[in-house]
Protein backbone atom coordinates (compact mmCIF):
# COMPACT_ATOMS: atom_id res chain seq x y z
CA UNK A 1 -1.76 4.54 -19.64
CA UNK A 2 -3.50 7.85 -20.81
CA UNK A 3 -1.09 10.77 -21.85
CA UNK A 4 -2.26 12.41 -18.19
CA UNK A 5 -0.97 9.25 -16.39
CA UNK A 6 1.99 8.75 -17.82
CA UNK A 7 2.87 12.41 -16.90
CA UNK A 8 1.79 12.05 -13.63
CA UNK A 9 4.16 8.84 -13.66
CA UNK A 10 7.53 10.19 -14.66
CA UNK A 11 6.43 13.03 -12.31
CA UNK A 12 6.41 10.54 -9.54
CA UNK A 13 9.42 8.46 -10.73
CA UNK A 14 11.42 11.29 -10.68
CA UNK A 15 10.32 12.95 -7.27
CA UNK A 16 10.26 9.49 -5.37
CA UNK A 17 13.57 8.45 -6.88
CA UNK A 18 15.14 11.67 -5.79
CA UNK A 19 13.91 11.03 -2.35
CA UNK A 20 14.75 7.67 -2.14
CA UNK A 21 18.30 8.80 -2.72
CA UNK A 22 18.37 11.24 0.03
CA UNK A 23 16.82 8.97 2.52
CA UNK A 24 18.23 11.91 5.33
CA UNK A 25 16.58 15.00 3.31
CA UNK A 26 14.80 17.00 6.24
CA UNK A 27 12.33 18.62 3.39
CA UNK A 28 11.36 15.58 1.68
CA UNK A 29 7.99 16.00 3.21
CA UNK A 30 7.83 19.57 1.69
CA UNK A 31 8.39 18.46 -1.61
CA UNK A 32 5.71 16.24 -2.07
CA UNK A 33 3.36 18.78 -0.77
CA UNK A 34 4.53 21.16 -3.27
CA UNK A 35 3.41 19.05 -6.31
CA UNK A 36 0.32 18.17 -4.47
CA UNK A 37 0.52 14.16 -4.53
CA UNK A 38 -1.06 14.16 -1.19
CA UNK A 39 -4.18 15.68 -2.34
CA UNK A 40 -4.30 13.68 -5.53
CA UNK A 41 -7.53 11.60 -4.55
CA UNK A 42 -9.33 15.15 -3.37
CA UNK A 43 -12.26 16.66 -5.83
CA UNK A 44 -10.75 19.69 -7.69
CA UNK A 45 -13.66 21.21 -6.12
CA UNK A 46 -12.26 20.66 -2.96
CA UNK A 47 -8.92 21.87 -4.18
CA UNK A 48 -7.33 18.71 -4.67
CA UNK A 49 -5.94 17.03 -8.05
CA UNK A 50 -9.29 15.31 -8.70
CA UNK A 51 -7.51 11.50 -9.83
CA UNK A 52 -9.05 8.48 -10.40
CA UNK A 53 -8.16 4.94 -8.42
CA UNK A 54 -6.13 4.30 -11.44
CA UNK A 55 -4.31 7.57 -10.74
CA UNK A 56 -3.84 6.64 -7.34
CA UNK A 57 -2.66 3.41 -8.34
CA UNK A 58 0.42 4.53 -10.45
CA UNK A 59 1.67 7.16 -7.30
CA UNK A 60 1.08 4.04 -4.99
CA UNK A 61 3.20 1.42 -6.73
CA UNK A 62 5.49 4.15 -7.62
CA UNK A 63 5.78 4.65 -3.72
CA UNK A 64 6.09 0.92 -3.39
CA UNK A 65 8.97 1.03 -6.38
CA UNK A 66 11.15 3.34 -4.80
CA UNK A 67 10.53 2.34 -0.85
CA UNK A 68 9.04 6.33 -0.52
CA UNK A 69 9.65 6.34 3.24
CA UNK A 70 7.47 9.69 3.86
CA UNK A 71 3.59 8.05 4.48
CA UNK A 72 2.21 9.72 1.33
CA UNK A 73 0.23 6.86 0.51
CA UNK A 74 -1.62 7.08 4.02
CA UNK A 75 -2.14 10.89 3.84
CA UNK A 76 -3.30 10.55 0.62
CA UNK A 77 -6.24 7.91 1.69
CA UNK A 78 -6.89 9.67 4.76
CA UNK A 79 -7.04 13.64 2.63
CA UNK A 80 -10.03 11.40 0.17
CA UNK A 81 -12.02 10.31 3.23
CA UNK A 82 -11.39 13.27 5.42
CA UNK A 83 -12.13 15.68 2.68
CA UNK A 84 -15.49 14.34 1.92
CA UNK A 85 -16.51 14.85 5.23
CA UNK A 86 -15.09 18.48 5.65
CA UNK A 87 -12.33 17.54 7.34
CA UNK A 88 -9.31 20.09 6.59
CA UNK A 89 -5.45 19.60 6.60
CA UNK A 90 -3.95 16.51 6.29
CA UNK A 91 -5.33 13.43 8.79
CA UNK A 92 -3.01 10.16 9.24
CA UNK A 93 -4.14 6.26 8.81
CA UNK A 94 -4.26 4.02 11.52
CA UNK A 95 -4.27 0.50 11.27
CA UNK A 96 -7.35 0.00 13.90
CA UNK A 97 -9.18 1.41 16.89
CA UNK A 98 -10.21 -0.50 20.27
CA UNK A 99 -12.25 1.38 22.28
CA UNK A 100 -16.23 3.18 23.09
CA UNK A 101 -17.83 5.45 20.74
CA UNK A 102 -20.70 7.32 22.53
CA UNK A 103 -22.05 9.63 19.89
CA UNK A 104 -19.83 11.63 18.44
CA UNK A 105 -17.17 10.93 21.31
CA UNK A 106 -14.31 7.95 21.04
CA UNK A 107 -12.06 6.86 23.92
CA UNK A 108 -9.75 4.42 23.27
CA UNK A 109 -6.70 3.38 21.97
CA UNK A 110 -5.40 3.62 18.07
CA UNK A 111 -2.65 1.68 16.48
CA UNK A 112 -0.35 1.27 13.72
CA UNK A 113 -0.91 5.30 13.00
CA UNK A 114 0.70 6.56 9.71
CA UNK A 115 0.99 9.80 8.21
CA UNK A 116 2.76 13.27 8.57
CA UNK A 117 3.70 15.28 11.04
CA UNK A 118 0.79 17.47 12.62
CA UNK A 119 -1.94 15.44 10.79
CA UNK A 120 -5.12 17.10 13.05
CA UNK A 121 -6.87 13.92 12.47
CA UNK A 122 -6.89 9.52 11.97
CA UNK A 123 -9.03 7.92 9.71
CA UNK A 124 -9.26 3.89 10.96
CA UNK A 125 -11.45 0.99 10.61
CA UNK A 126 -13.80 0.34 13.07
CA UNK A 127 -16.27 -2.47 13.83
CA UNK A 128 -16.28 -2.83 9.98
CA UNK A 129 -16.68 0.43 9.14
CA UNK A 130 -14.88 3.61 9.16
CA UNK A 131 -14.27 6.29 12.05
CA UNK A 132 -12.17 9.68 11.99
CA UNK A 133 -11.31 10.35 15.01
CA UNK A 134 -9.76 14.37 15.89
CA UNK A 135 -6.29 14.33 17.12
CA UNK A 136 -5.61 17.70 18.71
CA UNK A 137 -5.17 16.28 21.85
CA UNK A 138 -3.87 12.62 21.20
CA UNK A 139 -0.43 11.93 22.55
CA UNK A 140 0.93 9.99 19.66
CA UNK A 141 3.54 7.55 20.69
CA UNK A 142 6.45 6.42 18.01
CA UNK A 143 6.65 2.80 17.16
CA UNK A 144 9.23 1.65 13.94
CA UNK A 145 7.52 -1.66 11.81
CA UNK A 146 9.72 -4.09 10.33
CA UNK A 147 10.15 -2.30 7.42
CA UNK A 148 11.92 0.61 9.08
CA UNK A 149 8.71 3.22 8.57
CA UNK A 150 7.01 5.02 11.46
CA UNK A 151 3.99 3.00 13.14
CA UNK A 152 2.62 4.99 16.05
CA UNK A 153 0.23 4.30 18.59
CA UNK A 154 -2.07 6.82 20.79
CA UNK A 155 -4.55 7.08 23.72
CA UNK A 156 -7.54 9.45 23.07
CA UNK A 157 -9.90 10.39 26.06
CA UNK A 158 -13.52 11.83 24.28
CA UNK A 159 -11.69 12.76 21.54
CA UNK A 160 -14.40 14.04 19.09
CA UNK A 161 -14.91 11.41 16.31
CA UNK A 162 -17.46 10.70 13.16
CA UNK A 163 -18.17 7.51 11.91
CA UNK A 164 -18.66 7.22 8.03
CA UNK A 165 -20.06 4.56 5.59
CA UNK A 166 -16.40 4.47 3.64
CA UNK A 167 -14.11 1.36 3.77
CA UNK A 168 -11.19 2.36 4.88
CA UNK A 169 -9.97 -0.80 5.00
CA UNK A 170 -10.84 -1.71 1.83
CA UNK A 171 -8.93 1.35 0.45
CA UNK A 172 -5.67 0.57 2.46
CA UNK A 173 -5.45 -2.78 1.36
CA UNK A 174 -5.65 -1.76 -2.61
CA UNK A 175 -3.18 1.02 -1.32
CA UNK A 176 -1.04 -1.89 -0.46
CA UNK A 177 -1.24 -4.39 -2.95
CA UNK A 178 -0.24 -1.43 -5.35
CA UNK A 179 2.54 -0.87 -2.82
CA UNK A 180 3.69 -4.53 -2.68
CA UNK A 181 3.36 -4.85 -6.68
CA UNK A 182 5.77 -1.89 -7.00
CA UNK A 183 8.71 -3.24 -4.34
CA UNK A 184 8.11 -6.64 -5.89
CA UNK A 185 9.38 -5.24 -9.40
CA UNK A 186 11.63 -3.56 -7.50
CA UNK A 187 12.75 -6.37 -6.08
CA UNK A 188 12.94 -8.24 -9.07
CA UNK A 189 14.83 -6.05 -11.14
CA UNK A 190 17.79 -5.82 -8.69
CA UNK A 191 17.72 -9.50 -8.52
CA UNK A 192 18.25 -10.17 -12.17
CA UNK A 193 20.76 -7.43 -12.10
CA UNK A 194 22.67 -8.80 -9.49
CA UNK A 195 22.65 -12.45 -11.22
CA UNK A 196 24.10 -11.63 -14.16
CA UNK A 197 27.05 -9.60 -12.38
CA UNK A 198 27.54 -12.00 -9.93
CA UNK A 199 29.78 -14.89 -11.15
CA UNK A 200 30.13 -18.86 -10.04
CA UNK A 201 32.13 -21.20 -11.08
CA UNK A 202 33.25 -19.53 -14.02
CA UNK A 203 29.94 -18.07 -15.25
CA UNK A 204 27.13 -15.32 -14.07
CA UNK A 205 24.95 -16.87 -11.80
CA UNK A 206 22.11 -16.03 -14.48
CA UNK A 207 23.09 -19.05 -17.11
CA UNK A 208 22.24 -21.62 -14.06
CA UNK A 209 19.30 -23.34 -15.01
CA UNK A 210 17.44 -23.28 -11.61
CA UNK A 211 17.98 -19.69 -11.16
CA UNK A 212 16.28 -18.99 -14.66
CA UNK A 213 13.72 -20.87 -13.07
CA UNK A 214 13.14 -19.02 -9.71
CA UNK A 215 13.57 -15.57 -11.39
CA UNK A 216 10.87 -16.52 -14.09
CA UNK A 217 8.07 -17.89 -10.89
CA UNK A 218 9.21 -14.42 -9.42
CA UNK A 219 8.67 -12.26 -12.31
CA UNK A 220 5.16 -14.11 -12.82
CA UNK A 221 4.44 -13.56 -9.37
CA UNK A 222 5.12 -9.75 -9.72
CA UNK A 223 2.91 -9.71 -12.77
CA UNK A 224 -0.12 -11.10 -11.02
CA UNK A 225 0.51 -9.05 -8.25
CA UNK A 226 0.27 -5.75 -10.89
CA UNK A 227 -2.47 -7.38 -12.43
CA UNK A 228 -4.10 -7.29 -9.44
CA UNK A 229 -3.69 -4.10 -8.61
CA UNK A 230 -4.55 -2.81 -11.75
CA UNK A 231 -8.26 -4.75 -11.97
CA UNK A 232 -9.03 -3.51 -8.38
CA UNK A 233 -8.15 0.29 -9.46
CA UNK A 234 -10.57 -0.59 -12.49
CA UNK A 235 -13.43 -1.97 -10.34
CA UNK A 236 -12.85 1.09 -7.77
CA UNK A 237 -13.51 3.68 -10.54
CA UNK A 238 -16.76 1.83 -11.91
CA UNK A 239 -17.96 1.72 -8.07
CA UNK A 240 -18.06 -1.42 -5.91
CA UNK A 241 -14.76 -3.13 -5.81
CA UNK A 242 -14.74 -5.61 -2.80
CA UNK A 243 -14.65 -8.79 -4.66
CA UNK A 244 -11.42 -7.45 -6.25
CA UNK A 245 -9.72 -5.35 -3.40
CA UNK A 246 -9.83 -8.92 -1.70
CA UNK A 247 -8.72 -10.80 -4.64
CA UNK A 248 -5.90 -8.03 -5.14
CA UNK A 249 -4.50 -8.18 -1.79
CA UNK A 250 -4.62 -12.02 -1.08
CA UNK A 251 -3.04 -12.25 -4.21
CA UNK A 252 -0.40 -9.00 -3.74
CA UNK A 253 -0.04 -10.83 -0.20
CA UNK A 254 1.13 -14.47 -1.89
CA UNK A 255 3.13 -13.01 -4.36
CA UNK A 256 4.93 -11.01 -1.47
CA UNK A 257 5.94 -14.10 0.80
CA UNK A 258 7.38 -16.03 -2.81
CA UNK A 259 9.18 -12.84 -4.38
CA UNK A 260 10.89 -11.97 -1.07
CA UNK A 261 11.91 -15.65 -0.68
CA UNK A 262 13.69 -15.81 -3.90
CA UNK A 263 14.64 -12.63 -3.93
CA UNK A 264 16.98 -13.73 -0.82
CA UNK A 265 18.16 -16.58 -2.60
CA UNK A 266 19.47 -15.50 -5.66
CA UNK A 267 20.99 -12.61 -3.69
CA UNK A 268 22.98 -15.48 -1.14
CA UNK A 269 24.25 -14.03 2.35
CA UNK A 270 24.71 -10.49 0.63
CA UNK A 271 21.12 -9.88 0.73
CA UNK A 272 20.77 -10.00 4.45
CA UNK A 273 22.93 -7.49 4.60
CA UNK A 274 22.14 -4.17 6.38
CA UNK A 275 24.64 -2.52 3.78
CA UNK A 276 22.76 -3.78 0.71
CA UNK A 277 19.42 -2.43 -0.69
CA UNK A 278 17.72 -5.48 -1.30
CA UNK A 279 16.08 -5.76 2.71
CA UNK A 280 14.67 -2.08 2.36
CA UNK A 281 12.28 -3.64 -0.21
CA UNK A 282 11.38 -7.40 0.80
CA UNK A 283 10.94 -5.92 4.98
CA UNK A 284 7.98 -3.65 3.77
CA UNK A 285 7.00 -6.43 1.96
CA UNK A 286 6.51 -8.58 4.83
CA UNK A 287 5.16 -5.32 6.43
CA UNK A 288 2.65 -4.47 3.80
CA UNK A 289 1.81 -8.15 3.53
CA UNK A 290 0.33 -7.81 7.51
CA UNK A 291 -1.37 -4.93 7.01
CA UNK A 292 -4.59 -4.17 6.32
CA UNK A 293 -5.83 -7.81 5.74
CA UNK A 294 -3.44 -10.93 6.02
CA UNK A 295 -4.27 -13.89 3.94
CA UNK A 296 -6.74 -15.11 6.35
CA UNK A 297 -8.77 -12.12 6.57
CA UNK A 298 -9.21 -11.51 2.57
CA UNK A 299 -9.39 -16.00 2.18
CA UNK A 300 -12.57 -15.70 4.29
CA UNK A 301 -14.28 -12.81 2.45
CA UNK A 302 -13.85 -14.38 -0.57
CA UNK A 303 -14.75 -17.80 0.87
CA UNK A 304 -17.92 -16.32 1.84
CA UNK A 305 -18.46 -14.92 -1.39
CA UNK A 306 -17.84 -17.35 -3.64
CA UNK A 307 -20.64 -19.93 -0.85
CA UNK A 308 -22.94 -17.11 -0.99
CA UNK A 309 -23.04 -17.04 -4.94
CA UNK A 310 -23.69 -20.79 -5.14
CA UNK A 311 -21.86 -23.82 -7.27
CA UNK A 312 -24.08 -22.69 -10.24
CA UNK A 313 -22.63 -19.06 -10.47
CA UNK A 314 -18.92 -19.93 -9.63
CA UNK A 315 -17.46 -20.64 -13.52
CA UNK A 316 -19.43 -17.59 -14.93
CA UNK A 317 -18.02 -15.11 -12.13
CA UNK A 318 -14.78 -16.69 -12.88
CA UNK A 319 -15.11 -15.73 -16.43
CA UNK A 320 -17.21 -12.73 -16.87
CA UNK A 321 -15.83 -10.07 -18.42
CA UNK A 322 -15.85 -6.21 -16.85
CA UNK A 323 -15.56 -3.11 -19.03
């Protein structure tokens, strides 16, 4: 990481692990806004922090690390999009839109909505592109997602609306395969923790030979996962990234399902415990995993890639190398 980043990082370590403590802190909200994490994909013309995708990935899997609950990694991607297109104040991400755009005029119904309080507007996918849609007169109802954060649905009647050529879907799913590769080291640090506290027949649970052996397919599965993560932030700051935003979060998505598996595990009846950490990180996994893109979605894209390419070009796209 560059000496800016790794500020930036222990900036965010600190903050999220402060908040992550204080789960019940009414101004948690208010503290991120005062170091200005929410406007950290904004132009500093614009009066943002002016980051980079590779930025943006360090504050996401930081978010991911810690299980931020406050939906700074939404209001971040909706401040980027909304902010190139004028849009002020902080908007909210939604997870999709069903309804009729006439113009610039949407009625219909938005779901999985994410963000703070009083965002003024929703930036969604829509019929495979991108709408942000004004929310001054939405009635937003509150929904809780298996990981315990705040989902919430709305009806809008000719709510004014702009459609854009960004991929916000695209965007959310990097968001969250940087989010899943954080709670999967997470994950995996608490696990080899509790392994070599925890004691069986006479000896940590860590000298058994098959744990070794789950904890080391975890820990490669968490690397891949940051690899991931990491090559799609890359491609994102040179330009067109959707080859590896869909390789990122199929692969973030896999790694999810095995990490949270052995997680459990190694962890025995403890881990399904409300009382114990460990199911604050693998439920947004699951969650994450769902959104924006399940394996079928991003399988297909790349599918179709890979046919459209041809037999001839599949070894040297597998190998080429990317500055």
């Amino acid at each position: 990481m560059s000496e800016e980043q790794t500020m930036l990082a222990e900036m965010a370590d600190g903050l999220f692990g402060e908040l992550a403590s204080a789960p019940d802190d009414a101004g948690a909200w208010q503290k991120l806004e005062e170091v200005g994490l929410a406007d950290l994909l904004v132009a500093e013309d614009a009066g943002g922090f002016g980051g980079g995708w590779d930025d943006a990935r360090v504050v996401f899997r930081l978010a991911g690390y810690h299980g931020l609950a406050e939906p700074l990694v939404e209001a971040a991607l909706a401040r980027h999009i909304g902010s190139r297109h004028e849009y002020k104040g902080y908007g909210a991400l939604a997870g999709g839109a069903a309804g009729t755009l006439e113009e610039d005029s949407f009625t219909g119904d938005l779901h999985s909505i994410s963000g703070p309080e009083g965002a003024s507007y929703a930036v969604t996918p829509y019929e495979g592109g991108t709408l942000i849609i004004d929310l001054a007169a939405a009635d937003i109802s509150k929904g809780t997602a298996i990981s315990g954060e705040t989902r919430g649905s709305a009806r809008v009647e000719g709510a004014r609306a702009l459609q854009t050529g960004d991929d916000v879907l695209a965007l959310a799913a990097f968001a969250r395969a940087a989010q899943i590769a954080g709670a999967l080291d997470a994950a995996l640090s608490r696990s080899v923790e509790y392994v070599n506290e925890r004691k069986q027949f006479g000896r940590p649970l860590a000298k058994f030979q098959a744990v070794q052996q789950n904890l080391a397919t975890f820990a490669c599965e968490a690397a891949a996962a940051n690899c991931a993560a990491i090559g799609a932030a890359q491609a994102l700051d040179r330009g067109n990234a959707s080859f590896e935003i869909a390789a990122a979060k199929l692969r973030a998505n896999m790694a999810a399902g095995t990490g949270a598996s052995i997680a459990h595990q190694v962890h025995g009846a403890i881990g399904f415990t409300e009382e114990y950490p460990l199911h604050k990180l693998t439920r947004r996994l699951w969650t994450w995993r769902s959104e924006m893109g399940g394996d079928a979605h991003w399988s297909q894209l790349l599918g179709a890639r890979v046919l459209a390419r041809g037999a001839d070009n599949f070894w040297p796209d597998m190998t080429a190398l990317t500055d």
